[in-house]
Protein backbone atom coordinates (compact mmCIF):
# COMPACT_ATOMS: atom_id res chain seq x y z
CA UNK A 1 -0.67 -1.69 9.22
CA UNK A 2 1.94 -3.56 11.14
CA UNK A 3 3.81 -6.87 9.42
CA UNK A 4 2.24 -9.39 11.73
CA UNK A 5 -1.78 -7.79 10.25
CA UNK A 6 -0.49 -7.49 6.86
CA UNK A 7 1.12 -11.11 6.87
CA UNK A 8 -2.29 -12.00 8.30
CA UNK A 9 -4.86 -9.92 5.81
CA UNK A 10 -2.14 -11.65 2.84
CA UNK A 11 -3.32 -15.20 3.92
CA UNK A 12 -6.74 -14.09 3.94
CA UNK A 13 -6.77 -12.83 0.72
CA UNK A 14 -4.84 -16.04 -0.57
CA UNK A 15 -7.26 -18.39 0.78
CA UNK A 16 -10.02 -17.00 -0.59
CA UNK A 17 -8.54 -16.25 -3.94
CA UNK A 18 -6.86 -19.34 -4.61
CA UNK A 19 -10.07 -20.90 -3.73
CA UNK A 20 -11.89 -18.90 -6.26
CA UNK A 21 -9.27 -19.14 -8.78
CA UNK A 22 -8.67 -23.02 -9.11
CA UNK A 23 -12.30 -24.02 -8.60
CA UNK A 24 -13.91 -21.28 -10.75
CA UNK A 25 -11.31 -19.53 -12.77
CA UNK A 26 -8.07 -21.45 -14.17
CA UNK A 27 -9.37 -23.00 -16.92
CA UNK A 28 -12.25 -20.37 -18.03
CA UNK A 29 -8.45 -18.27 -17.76
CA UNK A 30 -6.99 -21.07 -19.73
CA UNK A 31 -9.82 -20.75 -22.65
CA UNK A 32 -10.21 -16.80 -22.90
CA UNK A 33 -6.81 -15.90 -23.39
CA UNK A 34 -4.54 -18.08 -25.55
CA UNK A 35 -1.78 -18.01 -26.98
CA UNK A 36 -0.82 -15.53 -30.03
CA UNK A 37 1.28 -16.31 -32.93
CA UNK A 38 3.71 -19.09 -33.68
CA UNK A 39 7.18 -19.52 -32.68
CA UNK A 40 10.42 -21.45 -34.28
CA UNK A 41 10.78 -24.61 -32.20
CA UNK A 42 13.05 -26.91 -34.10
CA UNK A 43 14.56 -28.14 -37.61
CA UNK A 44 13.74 -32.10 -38.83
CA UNK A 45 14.07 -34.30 -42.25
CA UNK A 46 11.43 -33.49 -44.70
CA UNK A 47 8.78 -36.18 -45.01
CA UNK A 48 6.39 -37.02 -47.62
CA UNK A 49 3.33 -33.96 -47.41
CA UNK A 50 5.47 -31.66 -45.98
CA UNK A 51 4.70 -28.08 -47.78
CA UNK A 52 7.42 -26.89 -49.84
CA UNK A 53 7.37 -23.72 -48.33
CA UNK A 54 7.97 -25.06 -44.72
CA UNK A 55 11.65 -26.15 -46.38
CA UNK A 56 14.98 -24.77 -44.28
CA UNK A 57 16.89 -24.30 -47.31
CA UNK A 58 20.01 -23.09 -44.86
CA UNK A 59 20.01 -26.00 -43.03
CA UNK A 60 19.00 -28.02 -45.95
CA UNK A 61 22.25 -27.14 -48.05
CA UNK A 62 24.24 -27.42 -45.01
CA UNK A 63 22.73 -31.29 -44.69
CA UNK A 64 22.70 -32.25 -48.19
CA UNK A 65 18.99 -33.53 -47.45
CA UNK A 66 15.62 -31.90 -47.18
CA UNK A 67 14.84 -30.28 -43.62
CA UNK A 68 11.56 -28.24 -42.47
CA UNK A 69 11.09 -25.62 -39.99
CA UNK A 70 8.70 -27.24 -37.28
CA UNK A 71 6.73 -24.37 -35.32
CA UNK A 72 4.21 -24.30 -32.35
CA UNK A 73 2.06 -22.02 -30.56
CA UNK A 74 3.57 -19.65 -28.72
CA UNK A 75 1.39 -20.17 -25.61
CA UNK A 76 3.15 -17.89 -23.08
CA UNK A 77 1.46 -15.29 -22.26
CA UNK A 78 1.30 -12.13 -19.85
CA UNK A 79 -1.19 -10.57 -17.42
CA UNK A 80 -0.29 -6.93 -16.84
CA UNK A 81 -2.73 -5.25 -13.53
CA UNK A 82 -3.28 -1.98 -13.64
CA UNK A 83 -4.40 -0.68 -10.13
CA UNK A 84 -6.22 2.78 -8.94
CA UNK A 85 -4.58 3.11 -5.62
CA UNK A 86 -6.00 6.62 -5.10
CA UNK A 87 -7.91 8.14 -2.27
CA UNK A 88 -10.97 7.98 -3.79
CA UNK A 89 -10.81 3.85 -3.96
CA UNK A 90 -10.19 3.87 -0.45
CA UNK A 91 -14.13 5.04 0.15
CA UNK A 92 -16.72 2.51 1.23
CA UNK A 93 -19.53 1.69 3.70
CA UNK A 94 -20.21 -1.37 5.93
CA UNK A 95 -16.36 -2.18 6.49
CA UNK A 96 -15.51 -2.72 2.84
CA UNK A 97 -13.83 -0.28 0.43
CA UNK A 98 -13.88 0.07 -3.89
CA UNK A 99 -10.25 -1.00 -3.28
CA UNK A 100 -10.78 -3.95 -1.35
CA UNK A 101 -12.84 -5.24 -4.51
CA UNK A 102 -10.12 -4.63 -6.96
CA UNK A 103 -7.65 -6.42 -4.48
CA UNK A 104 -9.70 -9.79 -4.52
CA UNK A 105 -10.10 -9.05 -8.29
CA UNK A 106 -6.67 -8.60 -8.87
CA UNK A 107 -5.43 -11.67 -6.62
CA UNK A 108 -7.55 -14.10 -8.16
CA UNK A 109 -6.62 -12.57 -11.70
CA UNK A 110 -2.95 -13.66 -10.70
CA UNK A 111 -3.38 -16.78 -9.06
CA UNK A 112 -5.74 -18.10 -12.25
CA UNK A 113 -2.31 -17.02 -14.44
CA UNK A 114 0.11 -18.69 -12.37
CA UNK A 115 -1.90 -21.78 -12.60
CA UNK A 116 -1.34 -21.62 -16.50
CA UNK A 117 2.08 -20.77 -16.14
CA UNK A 118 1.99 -17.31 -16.85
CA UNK A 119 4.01 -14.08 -15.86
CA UNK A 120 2.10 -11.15 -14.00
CA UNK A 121 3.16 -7.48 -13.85
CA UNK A 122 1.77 -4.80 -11.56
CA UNK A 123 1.39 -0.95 -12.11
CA UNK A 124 0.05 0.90 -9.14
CA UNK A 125 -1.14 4.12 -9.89
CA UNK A 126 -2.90 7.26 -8.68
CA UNK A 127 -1.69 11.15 -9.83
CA UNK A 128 1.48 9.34 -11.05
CA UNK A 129 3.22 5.75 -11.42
CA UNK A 130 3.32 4.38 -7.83
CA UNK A 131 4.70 1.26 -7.89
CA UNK A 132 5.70 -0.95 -10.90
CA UNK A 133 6.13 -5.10 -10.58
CA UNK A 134 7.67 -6.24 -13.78
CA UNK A 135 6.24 -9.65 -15.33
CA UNK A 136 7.58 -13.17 -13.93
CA UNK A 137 6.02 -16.12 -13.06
CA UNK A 138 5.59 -18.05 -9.91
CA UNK A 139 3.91 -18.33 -6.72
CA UNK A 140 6.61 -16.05 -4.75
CA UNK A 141 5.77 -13.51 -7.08
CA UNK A 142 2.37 -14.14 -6.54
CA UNK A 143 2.77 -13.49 -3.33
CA UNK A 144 5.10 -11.03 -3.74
CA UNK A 145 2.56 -8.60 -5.55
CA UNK A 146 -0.57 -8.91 -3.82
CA UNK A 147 1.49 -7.78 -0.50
CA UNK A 148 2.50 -4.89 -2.17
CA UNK A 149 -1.32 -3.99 -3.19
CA UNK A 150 -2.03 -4.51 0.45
CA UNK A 151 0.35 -2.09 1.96
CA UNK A 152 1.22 0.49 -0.17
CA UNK A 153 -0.45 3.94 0.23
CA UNK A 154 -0.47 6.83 -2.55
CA UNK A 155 2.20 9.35 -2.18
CA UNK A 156 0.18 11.24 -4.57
CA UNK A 157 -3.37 13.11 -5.60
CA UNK A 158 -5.68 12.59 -8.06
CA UNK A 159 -5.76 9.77 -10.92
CA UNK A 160 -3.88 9.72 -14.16
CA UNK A 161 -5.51 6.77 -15.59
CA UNK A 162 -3.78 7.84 -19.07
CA UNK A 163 -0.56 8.33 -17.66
CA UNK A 164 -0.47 4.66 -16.64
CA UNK A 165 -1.76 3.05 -19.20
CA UNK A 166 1.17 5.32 -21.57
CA UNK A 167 3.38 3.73 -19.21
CA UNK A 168 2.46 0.50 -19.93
CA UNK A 169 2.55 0.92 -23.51
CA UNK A 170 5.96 2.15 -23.29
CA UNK A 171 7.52 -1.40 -20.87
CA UNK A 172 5.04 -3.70 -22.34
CA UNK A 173 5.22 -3.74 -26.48
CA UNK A 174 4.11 -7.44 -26.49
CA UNK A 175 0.57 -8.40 -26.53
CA UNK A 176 -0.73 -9.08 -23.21
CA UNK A 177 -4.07 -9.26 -20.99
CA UNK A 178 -4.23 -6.41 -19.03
CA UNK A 179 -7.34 -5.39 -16.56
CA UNK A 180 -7.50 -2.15 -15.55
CA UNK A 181 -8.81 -1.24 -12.26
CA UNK A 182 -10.54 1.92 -11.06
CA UNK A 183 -13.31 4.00 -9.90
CA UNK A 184 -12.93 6.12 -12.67
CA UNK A 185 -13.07 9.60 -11.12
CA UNK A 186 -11.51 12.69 -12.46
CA UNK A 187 -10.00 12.73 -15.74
CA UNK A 188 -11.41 9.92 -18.07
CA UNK A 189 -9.04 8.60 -20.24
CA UNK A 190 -8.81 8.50 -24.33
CA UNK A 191 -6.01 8.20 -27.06
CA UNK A 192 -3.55 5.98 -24.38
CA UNK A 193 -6.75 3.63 -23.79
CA UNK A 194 -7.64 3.61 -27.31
CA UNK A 195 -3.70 2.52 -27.98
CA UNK A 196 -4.32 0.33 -25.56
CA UNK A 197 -7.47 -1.95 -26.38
CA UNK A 198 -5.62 -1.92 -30.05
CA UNK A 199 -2.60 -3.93 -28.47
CA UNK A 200 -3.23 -5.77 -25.31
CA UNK A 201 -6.62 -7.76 -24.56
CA UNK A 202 -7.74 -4.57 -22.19
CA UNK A 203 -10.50 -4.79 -19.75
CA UNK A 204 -11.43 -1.97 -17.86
CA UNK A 205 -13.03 -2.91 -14.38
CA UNK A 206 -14.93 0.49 -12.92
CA UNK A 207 -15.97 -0.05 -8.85
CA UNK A 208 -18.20 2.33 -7.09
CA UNK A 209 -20.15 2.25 -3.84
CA UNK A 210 -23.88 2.99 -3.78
CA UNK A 211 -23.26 6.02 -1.22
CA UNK A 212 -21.73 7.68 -4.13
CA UNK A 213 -24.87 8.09 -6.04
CA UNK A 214 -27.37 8.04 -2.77
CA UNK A 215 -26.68 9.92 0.60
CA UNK A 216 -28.69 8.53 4.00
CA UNK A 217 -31.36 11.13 4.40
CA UNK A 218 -29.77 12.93 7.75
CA UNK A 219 -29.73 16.49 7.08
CA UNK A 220 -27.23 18.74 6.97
CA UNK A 221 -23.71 16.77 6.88
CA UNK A 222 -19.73 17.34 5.81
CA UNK A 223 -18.89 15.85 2.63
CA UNK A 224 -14.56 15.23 2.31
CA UNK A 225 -13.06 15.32 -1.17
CA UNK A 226 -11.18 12.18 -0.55
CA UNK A 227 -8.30 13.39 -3.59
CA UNK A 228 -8.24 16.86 -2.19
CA UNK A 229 -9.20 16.60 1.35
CA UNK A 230 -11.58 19.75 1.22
CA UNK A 231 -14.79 19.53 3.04
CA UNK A 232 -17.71 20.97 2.32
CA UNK A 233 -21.31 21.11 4.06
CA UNK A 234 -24.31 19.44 1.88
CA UNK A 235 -27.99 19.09 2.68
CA UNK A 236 -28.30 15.30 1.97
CA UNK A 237 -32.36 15.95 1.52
CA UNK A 238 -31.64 18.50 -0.75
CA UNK A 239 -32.94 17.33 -4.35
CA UNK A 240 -30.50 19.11 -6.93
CA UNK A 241 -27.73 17.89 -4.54
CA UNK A 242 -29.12 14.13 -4.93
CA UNK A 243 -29.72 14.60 -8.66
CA UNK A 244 -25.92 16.12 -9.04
CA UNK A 245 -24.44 13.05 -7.07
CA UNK A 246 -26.41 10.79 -9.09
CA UNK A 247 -25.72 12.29 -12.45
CA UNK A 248 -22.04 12.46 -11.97
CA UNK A 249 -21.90 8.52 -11.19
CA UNK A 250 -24.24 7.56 -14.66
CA UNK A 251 -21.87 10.39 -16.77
CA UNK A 252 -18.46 8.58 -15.54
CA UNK A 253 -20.00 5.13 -16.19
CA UNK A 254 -21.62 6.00 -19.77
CA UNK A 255 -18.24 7.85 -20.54
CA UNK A 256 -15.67 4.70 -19.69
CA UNK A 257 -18.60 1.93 -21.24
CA UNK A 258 -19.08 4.13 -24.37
CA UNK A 259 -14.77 4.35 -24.61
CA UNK A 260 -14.51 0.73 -23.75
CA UNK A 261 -17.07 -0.14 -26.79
CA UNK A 262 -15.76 2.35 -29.26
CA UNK A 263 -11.89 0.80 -28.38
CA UNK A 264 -13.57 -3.15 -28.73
CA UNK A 265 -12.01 -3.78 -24.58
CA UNK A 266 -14.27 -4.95 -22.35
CA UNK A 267 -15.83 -3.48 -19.73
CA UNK A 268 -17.23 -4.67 -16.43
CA UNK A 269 -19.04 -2.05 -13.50
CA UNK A 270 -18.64 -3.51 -10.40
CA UNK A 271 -20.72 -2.63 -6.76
CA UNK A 272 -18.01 -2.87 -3.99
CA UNK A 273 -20.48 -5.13 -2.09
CA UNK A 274 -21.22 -7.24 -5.25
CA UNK A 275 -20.03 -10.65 -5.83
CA UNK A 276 -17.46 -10.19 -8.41
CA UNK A 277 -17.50 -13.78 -9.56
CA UNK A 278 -20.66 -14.16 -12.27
CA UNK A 279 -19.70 -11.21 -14.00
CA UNK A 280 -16.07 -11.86 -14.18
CA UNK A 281 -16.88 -15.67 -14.95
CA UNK A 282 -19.18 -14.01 -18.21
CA UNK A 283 -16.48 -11.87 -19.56
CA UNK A 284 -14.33 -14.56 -18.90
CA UNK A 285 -16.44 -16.98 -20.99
CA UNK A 286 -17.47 -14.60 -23.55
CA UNK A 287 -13.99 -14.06 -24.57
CA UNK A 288 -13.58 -17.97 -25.48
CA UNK A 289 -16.85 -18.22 -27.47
């Protein structure tokens, strides 16, 4: 992709994201995630009511005269993407890939946290760390990261969905929302996603195209491991071959929902054709009930 299409396909996605984002998103964003914890924020003469225990008795001494710790809610708060960038999310019918879903998902994640004034971090991932964005706020940064998405391409195989998320555990130790975005085949993860869910608000996002689980009844036709690049021939009337494709796609989704309930994350299965907006929107919602 040259920089004049990729400066192009950038405003695209912006348009339509920010769209989505402050008409639909920002303040279900605003509600679902809020802030955690209280933080110091200044020192002032005790007044009548005032708990005893709320009593600076440094500054107090220092003073002569009663003074309280005042505190407020520490409302900052950070939204950590983690993004399956391997071959396999590149796959898709009708001129629209699994990771074209998780791009629009991921830009109007960021543009709904920038609205409330909150950092975003990237980790692009696929048989090893990729690409990491640390967390700051802003609309450059915005920017910034959903080019990135857009034009980086996988230097390596596979998908080490545990490997990232250990990752994050080890540059992120403060809570954070963090959406984690894949297709989910190959290694399922465990003990880094259970970690995980226990420290960050974690929702795993799983995207998959419907010619995954159903070939077009042709014939004989070459099927490419998109991770290995292997090819192999396949009768796509075949019935075992139809029952294997479709059993693999239900055991990867009833393995990551099943982990995702277990850990108490959420979990969202996503069509790459689907409209991503009522079931984001319900998650979204469910989390501020």
């Amino acid at each position: 992709m040259d920089a004049i299409e990729l400066l192009k396909k950038v405003r695209r996605i912006e348009i339509k994201t920010r769209r989505l984002s402050d008409q639909l998103f920002s303040g279900e964003y605003q509600s679902s995630f809020k802030g955690r914890g209280m933080s110091f924020a200044e020192v002032r003469p005790y007044q009548s009511g005032d708990e005893v225990r709320s009593i600076d008795w440094n500054v107090t001494a220092r003073k002569r005269t009663p003074y309280i710790k005042v505190f407020e809610e520490e409302r900052e708060l950070t939204l950590f993407l983690l993004l399956d960038i391997s071959a396999s999310t590149n796959f898709g019918t009708k001129n629209r890939t699994k990771q074209d879903l998780q791009i629009e998902i991921a830009a109007t994640l960021a543009f709904s946290a920038m609205g409330n004034n909150d950092k975003i971090g990237l980790i692009l991932f696929a048989g090893e760390i990729e690409k990491v964005i640390p967390p700051k706020k802003g609309k450059k940064h915005v920017m910034r990261i959903i080019k990135t998405i857009l034009e980086w391409e996988a230097a390596t195989k596979g998908t080490n969905i545990e490997g990232a998320l250990e990752h994050l555990l080890k540059i992120q130790k403060r809570h954070s929302n963090v959406f984690l975005m894949s297709d989910f085949l190959g290694d399922q993860p465990d003990r880094n996603f259970r970690i995980a869910a226990k420290r960050y608000d974690l929702c795993a996002i799983s995207t998959f195209d419907q010619k995954e689980m159903v070939l077009p009844n042709v014939g004989l036709i070459p099927m490419k491991d998109a991770e290995s690049g292997a090819i192999q021939w396949v009768n796509s009337r075949g019935k075992e071959f139809a029952k294997h494709l479709l059993g693999r796609h239900q055991e990867t989704q009833e393995a990551i929902s099943a982990l995702s309930k277990r850990s108490g994350s959420g979990y969202l299965q996503l069509d790459k054709d689907q409209d991503f907006v009522p079931p984001l929107l319900n998650y979204l919602k469910s989390k501020s009930r």
